[in-house]
PDB file of N, CA and C in Angstrom:
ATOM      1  N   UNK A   1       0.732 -10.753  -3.310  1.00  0.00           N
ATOM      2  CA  UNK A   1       0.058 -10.095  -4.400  1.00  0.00           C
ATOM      3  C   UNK A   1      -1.168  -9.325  -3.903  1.00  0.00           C
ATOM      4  N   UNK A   2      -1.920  -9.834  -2.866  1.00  0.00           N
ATOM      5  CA  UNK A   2      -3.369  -8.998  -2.146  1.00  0.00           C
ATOM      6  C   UNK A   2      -2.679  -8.098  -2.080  1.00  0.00           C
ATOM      7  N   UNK A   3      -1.437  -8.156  -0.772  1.00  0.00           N
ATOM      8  CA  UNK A   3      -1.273  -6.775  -0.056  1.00  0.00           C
ATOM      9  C   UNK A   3      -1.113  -6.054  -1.235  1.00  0.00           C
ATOM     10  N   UNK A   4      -0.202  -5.731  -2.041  1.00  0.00           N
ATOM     11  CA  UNK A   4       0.510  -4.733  -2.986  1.00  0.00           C
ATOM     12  C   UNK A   4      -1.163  -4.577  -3.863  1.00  0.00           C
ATOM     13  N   UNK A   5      -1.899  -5.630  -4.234  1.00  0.00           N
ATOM     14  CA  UNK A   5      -3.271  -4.436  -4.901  1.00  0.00           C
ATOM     15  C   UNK A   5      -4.329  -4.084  -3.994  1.00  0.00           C
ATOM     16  N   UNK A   6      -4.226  -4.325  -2.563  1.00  0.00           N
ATOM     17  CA  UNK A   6      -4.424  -3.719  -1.240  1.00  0.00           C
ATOM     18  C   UNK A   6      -3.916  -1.953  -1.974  1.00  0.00           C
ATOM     19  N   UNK A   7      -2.759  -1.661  -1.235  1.00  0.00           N
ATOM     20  CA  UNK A   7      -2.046  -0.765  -1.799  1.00  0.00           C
ATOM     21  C   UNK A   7      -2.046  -0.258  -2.193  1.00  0.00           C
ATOM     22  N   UNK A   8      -2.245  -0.454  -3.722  1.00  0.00           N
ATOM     23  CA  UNK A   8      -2.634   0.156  -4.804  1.00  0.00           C
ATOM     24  C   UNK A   8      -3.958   0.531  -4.883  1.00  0.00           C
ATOM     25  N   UNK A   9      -4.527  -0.374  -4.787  1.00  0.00           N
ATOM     26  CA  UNK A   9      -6.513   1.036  -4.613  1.00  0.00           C
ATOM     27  C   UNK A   9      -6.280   1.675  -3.728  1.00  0.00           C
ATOM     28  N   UNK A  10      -5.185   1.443  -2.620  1.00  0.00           N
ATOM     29  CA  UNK A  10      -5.673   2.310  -1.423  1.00  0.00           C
ATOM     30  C   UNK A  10      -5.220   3.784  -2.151  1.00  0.00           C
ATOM     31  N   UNK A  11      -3.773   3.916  -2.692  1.00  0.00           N
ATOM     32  CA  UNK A  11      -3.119   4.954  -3.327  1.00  0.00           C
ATOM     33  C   UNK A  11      -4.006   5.517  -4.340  1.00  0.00           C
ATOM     34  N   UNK A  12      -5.017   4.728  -5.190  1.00  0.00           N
ATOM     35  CA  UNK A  12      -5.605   5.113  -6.066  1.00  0.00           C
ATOM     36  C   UNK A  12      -6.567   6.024  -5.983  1.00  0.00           C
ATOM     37  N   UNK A  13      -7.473   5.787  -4.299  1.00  0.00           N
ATOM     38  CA  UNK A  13      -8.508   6.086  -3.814  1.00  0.00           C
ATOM     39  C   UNK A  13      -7.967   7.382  -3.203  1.00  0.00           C
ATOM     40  N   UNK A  14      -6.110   7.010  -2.571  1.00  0.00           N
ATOM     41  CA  UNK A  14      -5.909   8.806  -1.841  1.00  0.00           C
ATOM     42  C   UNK A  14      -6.329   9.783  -2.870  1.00  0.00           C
ATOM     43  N   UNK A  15      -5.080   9.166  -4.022  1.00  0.00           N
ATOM     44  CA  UNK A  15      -5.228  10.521  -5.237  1.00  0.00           C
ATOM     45  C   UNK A  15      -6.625  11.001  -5.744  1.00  0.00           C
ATOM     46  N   UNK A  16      -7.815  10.404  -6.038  1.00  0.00           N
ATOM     47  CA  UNK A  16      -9.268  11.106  -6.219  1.00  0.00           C
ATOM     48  C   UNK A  16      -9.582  11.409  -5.120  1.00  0.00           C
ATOM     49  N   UNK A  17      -8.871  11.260  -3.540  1.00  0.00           N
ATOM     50  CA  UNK A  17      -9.956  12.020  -2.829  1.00  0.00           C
ATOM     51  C   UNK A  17      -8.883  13.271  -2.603  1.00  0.00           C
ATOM     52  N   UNK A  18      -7.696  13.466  -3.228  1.00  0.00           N
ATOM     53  CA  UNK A  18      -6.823  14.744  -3.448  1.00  0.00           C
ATOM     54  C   UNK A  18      -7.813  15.654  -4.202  1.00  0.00           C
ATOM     55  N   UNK A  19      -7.730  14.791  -5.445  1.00  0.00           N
ATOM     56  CA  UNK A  19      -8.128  16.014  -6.123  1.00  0.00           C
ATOM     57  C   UNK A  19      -8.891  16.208  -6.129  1.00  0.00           C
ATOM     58  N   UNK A  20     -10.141  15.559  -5.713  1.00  0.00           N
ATOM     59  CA  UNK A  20     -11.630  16.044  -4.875  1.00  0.00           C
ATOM     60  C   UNK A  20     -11.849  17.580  -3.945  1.00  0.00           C
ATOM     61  N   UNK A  21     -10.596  17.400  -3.392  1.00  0.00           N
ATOM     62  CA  UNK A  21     -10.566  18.371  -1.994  1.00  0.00           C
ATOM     63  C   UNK A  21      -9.567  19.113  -2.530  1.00  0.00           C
ATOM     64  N   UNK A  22      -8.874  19.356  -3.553  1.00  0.00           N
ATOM     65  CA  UNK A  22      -8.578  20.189  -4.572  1.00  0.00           C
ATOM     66  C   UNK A  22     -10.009  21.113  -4.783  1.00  0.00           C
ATOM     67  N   UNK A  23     -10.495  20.718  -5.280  1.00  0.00           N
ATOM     68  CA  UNK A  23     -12.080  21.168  -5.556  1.00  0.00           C
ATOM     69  C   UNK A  23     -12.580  21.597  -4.521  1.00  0.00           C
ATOM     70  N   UNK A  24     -12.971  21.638  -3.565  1.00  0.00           N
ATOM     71  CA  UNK A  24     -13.906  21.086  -2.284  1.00  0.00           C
ATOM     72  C   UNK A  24     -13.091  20.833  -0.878  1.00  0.00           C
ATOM     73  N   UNK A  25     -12.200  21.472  -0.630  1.00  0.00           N
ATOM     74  CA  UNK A  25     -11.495  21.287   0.803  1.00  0.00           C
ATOM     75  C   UNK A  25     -12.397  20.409   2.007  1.00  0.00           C
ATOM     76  N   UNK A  26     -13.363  20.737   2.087  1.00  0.00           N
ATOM     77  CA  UNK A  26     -13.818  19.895   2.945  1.00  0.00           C
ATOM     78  C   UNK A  26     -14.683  19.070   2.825  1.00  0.00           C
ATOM     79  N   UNK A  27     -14.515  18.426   1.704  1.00  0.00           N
ATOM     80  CA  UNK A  27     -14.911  16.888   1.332  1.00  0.00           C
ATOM     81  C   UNK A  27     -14.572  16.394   2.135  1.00  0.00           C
ATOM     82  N   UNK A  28     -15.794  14.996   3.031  1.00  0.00           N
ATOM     83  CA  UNK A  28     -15.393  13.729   3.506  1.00  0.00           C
ATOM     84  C   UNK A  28     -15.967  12.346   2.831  1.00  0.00           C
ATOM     85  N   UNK A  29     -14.568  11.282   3.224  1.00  0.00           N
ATOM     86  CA  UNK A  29     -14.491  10.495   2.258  1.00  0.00           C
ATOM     87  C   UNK A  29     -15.054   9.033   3.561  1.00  0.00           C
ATOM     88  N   UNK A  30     -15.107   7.821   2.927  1.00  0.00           N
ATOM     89  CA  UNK A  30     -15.776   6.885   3.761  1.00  0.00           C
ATOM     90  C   UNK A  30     -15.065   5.495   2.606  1.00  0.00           C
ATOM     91  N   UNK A  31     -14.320   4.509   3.283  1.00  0.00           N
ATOM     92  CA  UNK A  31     -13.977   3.617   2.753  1.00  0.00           C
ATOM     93  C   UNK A  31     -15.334   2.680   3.172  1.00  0.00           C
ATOM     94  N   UNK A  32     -15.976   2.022   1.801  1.00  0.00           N
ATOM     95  CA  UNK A  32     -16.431   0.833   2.218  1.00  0.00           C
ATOM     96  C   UNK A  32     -16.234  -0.742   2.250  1.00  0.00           C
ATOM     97  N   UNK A  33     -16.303  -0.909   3.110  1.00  0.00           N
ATOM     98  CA  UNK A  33     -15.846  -2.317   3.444  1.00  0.00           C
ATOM     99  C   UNK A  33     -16.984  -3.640   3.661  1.00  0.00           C
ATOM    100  N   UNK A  34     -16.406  -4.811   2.934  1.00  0.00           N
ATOM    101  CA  UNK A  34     -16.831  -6.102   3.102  1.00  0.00           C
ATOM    102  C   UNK A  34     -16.856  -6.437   4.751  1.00  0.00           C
ATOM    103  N   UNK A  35     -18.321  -7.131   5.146  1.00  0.00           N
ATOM    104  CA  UNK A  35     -18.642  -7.315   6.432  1.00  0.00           C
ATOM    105  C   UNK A  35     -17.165  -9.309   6.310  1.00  0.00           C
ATOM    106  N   UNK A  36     -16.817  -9.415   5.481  1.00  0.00           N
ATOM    107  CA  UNK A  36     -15.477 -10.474   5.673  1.00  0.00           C
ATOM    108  C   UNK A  36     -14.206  -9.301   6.002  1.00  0.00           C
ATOM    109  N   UNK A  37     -14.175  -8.594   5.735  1.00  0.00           N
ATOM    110  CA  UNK A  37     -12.873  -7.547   6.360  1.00  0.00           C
ATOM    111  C   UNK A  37     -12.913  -7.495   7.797  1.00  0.00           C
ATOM    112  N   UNK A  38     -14.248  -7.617   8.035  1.00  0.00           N
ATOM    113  CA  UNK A  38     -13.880  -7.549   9.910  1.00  0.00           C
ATOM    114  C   UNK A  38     -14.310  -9.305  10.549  1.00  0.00           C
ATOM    115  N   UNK A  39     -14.720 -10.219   9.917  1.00  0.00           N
ATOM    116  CA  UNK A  39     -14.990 -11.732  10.492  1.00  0.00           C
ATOM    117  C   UNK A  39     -13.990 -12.570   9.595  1.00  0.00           C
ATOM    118  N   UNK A  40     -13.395 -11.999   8.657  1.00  0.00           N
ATOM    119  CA  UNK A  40     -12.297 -13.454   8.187  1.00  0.00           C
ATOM    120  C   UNK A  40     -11.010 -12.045   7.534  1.00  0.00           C
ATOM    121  N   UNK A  41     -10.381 -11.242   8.303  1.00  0.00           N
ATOM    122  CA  UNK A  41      -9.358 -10.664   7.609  1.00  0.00           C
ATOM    123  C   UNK A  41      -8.330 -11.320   6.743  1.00  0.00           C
ATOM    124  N   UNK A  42      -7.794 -12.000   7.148  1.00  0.00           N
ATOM    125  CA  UNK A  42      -7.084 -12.889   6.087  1.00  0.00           C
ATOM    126  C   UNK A  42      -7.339 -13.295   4.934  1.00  0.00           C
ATOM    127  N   UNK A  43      -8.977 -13.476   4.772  1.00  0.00           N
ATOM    128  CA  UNK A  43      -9.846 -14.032   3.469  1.00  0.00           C
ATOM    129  C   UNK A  43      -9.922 -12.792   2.261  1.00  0.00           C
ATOM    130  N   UNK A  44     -10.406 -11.561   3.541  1.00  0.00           N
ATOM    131  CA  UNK A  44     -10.714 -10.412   2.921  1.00  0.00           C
ATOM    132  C   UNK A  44      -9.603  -9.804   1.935  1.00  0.00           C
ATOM    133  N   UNK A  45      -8.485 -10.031   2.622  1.00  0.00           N
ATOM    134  CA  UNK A  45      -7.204  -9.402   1.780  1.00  0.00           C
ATOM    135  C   UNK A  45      -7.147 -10.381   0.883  1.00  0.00           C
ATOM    136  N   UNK A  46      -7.292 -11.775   0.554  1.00  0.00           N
ATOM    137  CA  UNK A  46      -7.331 -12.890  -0.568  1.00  0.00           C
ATOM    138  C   UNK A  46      -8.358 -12.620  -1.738  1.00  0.00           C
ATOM    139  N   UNK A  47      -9.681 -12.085  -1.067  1.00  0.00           N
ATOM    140  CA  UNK A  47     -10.865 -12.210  -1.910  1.00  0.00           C
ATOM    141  C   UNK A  47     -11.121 -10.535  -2.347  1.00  0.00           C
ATOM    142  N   UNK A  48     -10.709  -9.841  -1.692  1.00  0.00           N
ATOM    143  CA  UNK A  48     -11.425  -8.113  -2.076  1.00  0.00           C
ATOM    144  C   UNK A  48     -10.230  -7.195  -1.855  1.00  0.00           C
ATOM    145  N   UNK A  49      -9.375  -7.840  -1.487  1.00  0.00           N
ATOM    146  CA  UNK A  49      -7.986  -6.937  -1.433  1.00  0.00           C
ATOM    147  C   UNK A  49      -8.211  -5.755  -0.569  1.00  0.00           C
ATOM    148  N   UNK A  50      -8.821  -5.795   0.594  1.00  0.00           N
ATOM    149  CA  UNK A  50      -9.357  -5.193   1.611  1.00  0.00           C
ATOM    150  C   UNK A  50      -8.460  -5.410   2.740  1.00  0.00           C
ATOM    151  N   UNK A  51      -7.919  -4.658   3.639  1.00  0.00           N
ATOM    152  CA  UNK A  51      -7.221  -4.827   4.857  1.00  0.00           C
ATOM    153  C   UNK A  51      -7.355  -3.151   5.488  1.00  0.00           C
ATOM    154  N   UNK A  52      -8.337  -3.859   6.743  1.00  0.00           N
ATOM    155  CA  UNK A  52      -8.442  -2.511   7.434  1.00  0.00           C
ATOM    156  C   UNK A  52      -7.520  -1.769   8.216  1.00  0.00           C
ATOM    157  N   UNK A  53      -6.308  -2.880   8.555  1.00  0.00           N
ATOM    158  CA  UNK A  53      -5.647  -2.379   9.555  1.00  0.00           C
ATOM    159  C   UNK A  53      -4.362  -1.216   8.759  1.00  0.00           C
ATOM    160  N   UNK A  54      -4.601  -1.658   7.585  1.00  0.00           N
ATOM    161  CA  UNK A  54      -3.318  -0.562   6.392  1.00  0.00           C
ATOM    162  C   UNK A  54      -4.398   0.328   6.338  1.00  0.00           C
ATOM    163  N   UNK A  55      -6.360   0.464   5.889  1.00  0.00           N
ATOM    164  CA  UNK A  55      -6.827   1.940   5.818  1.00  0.00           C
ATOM    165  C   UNK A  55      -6.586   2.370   6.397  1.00  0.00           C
ATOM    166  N   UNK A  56      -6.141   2.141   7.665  1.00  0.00           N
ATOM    167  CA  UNK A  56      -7.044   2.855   9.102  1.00  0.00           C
ATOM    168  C   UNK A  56      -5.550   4.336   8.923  1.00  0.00           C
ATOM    169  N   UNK A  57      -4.169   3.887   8.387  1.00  0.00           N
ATOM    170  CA  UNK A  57      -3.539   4.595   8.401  1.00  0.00           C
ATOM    171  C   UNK A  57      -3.466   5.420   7.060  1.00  0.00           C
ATOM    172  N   UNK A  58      -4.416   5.586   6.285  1.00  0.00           N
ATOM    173  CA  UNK A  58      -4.691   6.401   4.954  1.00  0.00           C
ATOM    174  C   UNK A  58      -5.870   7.373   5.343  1.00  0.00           C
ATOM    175  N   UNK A  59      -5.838   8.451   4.554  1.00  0.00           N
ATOM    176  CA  UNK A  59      -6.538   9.931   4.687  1.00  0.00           C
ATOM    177  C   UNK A  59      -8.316   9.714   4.516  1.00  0.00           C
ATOM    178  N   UNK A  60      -9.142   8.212   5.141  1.00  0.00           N
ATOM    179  CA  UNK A  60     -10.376   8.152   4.938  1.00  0.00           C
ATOM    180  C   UNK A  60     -10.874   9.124   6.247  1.00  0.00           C
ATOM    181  N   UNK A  61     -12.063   9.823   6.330  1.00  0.00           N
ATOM    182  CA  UNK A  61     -12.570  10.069   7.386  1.00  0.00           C
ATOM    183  C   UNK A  61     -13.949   9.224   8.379  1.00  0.00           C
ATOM    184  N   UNK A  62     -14.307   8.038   7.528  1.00  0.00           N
ATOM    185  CA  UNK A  62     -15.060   7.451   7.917  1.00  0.00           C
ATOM    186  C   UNK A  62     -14.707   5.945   7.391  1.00  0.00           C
ATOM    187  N   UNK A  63     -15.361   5.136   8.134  1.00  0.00           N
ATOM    188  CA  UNK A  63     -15.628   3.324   7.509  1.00  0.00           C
ATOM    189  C   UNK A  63     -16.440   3.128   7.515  1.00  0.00           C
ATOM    190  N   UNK A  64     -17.167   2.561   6.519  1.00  0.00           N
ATOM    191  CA  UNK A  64     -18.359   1.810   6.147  1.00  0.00           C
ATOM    192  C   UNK A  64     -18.746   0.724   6.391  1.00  0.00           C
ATOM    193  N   UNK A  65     -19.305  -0.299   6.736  1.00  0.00           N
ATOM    194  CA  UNK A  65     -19.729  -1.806   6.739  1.00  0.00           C
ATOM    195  C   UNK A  65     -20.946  -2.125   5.999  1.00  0.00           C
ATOM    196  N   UNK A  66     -20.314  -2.752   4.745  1.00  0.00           N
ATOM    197  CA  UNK A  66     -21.724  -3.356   3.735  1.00  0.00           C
ATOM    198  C   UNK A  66     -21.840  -4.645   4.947  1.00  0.00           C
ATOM    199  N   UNK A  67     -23.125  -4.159   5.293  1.00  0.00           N
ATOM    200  CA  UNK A  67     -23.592  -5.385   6.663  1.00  0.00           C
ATOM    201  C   UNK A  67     -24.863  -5.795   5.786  1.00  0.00           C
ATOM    202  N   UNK A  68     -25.380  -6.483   4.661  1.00  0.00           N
ATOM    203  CA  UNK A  68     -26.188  -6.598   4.508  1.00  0.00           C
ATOM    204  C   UNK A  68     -27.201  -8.193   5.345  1.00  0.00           C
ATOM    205  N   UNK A  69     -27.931  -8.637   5.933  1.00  0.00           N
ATOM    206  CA  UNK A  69     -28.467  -9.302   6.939  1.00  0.00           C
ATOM    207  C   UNK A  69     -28.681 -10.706   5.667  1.00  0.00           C
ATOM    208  N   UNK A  70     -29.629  -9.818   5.013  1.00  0.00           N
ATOM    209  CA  UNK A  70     -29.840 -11.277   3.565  1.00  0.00           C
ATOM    210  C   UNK A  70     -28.665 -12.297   3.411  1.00  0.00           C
ATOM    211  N   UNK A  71     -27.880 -11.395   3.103  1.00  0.00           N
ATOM    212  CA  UNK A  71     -26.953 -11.538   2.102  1.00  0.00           C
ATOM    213  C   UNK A  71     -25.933 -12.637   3.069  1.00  0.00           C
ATOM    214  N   UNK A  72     -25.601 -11.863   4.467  1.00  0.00           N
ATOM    215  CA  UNK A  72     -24.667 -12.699   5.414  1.00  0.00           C
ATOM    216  C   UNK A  72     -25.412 -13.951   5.630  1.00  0.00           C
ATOM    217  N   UNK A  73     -26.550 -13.936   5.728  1.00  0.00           N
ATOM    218  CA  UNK A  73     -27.438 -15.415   6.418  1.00  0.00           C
ATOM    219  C   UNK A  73     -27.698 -16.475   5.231  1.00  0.00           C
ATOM    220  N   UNK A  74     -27.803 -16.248   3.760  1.00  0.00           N
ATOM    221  CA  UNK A  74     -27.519 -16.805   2.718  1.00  0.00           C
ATOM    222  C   UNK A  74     -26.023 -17.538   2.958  1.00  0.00           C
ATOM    223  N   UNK A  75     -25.035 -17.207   3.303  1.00  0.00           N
ATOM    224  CA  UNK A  75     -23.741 -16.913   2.828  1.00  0.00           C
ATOM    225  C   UNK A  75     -22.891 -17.722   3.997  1.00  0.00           C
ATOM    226  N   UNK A  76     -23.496 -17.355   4.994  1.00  0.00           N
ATOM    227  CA  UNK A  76     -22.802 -18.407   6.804  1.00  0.00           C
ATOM    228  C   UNK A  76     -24.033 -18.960   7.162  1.00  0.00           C
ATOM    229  N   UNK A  77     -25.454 -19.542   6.291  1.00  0.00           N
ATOM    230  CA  UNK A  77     -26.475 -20.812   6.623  1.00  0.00           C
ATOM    231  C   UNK A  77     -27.082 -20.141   7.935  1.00  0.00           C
ATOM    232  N   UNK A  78     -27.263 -19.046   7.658  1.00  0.00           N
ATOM    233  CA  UNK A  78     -27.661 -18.284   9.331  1.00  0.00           C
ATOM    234  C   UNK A  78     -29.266 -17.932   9.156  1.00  0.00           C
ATOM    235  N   UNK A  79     -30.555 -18.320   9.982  1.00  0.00           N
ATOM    236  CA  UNK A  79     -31.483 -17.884  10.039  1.00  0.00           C
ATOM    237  C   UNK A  79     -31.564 -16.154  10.078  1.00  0.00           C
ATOM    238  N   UNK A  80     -32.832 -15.894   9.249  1.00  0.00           N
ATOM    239  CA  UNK A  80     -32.683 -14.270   9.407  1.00  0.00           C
ATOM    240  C   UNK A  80     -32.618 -13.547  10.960  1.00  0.00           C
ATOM    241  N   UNK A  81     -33.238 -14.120  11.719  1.00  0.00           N
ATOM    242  CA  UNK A  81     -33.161 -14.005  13.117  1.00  0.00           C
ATOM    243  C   UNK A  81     -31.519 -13.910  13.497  1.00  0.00           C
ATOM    244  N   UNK A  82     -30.359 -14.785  13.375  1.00  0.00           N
ATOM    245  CA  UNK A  82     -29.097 -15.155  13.374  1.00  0.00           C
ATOM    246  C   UNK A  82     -28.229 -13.682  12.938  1.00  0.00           C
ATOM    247  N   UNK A  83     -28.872 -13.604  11.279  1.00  0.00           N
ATOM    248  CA  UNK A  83     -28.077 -12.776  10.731  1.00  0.00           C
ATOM    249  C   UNK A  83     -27.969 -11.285  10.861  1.00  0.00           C
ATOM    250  N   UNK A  84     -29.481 -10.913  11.711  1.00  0.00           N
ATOM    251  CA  UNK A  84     -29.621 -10.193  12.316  1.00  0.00           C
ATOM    252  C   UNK A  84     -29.052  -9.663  13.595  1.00  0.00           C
ATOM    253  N   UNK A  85     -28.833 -10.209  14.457  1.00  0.00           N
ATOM    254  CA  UNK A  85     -28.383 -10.273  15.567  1.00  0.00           C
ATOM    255  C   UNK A  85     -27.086  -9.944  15.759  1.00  0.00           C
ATOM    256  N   UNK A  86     -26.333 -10.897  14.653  1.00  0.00           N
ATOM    257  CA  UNK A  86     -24.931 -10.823  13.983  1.00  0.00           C
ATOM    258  C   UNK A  86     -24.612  -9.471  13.581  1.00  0.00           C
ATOM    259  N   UNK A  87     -25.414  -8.736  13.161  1.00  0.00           N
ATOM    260  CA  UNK A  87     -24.844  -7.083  13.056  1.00  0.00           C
ATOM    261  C   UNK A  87     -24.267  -6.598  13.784  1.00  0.00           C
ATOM    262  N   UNK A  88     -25.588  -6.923  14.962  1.00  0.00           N
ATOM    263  CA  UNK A  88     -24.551  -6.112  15.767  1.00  0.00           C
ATOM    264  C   UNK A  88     -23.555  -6.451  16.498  1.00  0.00           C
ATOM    265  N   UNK A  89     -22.996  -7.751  16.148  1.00  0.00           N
ATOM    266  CA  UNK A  89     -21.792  -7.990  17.110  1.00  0.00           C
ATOM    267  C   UNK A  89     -20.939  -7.891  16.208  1.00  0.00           C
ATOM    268  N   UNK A  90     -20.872  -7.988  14.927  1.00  0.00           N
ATOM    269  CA  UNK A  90     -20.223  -7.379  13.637  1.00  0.00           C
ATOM    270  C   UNK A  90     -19.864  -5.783  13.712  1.00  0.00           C
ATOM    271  N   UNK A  91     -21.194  -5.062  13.661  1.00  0.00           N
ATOM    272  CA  UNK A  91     -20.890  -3.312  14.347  1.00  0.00           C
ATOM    273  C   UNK A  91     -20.268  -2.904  14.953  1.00  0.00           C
ATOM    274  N   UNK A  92     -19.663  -3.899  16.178  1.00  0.00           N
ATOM    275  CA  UNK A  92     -19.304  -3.141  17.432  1.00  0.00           C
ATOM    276  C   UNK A  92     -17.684  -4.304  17.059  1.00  0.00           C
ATOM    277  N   UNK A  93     -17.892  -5.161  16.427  1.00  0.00           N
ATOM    278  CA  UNK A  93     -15.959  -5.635  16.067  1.00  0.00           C
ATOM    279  C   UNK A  93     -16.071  -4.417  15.188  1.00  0.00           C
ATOM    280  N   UNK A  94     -16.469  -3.948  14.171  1.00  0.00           N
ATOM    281  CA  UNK A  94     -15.762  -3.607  13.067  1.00  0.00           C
ATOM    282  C   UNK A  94     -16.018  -1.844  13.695  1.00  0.00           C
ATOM    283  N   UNK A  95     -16.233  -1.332  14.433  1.00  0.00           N
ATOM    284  CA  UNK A  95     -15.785  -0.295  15.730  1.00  0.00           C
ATOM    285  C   UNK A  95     -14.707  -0.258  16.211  1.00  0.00           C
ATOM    286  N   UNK A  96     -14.380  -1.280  16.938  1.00  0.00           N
ATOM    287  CA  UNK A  96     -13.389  -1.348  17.759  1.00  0.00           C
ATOM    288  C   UNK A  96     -12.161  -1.724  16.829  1.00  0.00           C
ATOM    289  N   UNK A  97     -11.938  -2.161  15.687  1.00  0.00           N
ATOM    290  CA  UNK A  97     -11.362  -2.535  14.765  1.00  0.00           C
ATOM    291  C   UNK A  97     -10.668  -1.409  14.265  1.00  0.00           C
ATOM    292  N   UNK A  98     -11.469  -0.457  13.371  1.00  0.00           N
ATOM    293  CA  UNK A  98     -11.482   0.696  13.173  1.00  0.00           C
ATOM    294  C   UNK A  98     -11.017   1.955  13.478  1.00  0.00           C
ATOM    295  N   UNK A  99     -11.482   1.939  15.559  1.00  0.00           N
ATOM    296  CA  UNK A  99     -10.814   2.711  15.841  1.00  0.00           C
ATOM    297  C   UNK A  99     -11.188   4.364  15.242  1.00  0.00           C
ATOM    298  N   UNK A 100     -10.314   5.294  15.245  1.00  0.00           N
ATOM    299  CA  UNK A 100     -10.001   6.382  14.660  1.00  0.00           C
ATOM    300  C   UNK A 100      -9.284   6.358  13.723  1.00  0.00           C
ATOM    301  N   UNK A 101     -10.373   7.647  12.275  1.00  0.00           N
ATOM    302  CA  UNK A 101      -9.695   7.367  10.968  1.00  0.00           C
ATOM    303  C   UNK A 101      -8.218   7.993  11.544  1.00  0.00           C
ATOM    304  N   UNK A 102      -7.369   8.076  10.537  1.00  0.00           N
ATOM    305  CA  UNK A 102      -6.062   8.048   9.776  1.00  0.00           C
ATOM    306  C   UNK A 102      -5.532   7.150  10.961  1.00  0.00           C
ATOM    307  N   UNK A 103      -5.767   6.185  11.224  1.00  0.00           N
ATOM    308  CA  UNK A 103      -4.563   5.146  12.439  1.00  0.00           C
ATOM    309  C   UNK A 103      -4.504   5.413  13.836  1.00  0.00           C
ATOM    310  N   UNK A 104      -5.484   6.831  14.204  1.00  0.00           N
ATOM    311  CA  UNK A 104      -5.349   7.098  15.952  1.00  0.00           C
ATOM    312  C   UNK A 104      -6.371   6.268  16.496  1.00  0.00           C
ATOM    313  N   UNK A 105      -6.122   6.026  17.935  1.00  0.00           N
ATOM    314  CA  UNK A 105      -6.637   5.147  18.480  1.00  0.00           C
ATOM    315  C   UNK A 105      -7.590   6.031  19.368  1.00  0.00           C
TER     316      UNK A 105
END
């Protein structure tokens, strides 16, 4: 049931950024993503219906990471010092993760 409403926003999100660039040809678009899409994928597709490895092959030109530091160190008992730090090893998975938009590597 995730994957298929995975899916479905993803399809939902092509068609407004169609007819966006209907309008505006060179509109760029940016999926944003839960910092759990790149440290618990499995969860992410359960809890936010998020799976990066199906965007990566849809028409986004950028990825986003809601990395907020508060919010993660509340959330995994992590000192702000911790949750900090954690970005950037979060940044550089959810990079390499990512990759190149539409699925190139």
């Amino acid at each position: 049931m995730a994957a298929w409403k995975n899916r479905k926003l993803l399809d939902a999100a092509e068609e407004l950024m169609a007819a966006a660039r209907e309008v505006r040809p060179g509109l760029r678009f940016a999926l944003n993503l839960y910092y759990e899409t790149v440290l618990n994928p499995r969860m992410a597709l359960a809890w936010y219906a998020q799976d990066l490895g199906v965007a990566r092959g849809r028409s986004f030109d950028y990825f986003s990471l809601m990395s907020y530091h508060r919010q993660i160190g509340r959330e995994l008992s992590w000192t702000p010092d911790e949750a900090i730090a954690a970005i950037g090893v979060l940044s550089r998975q959810a990079s390499a993760r990512a990759g190149n938009p539409h699925g190139s590597s």
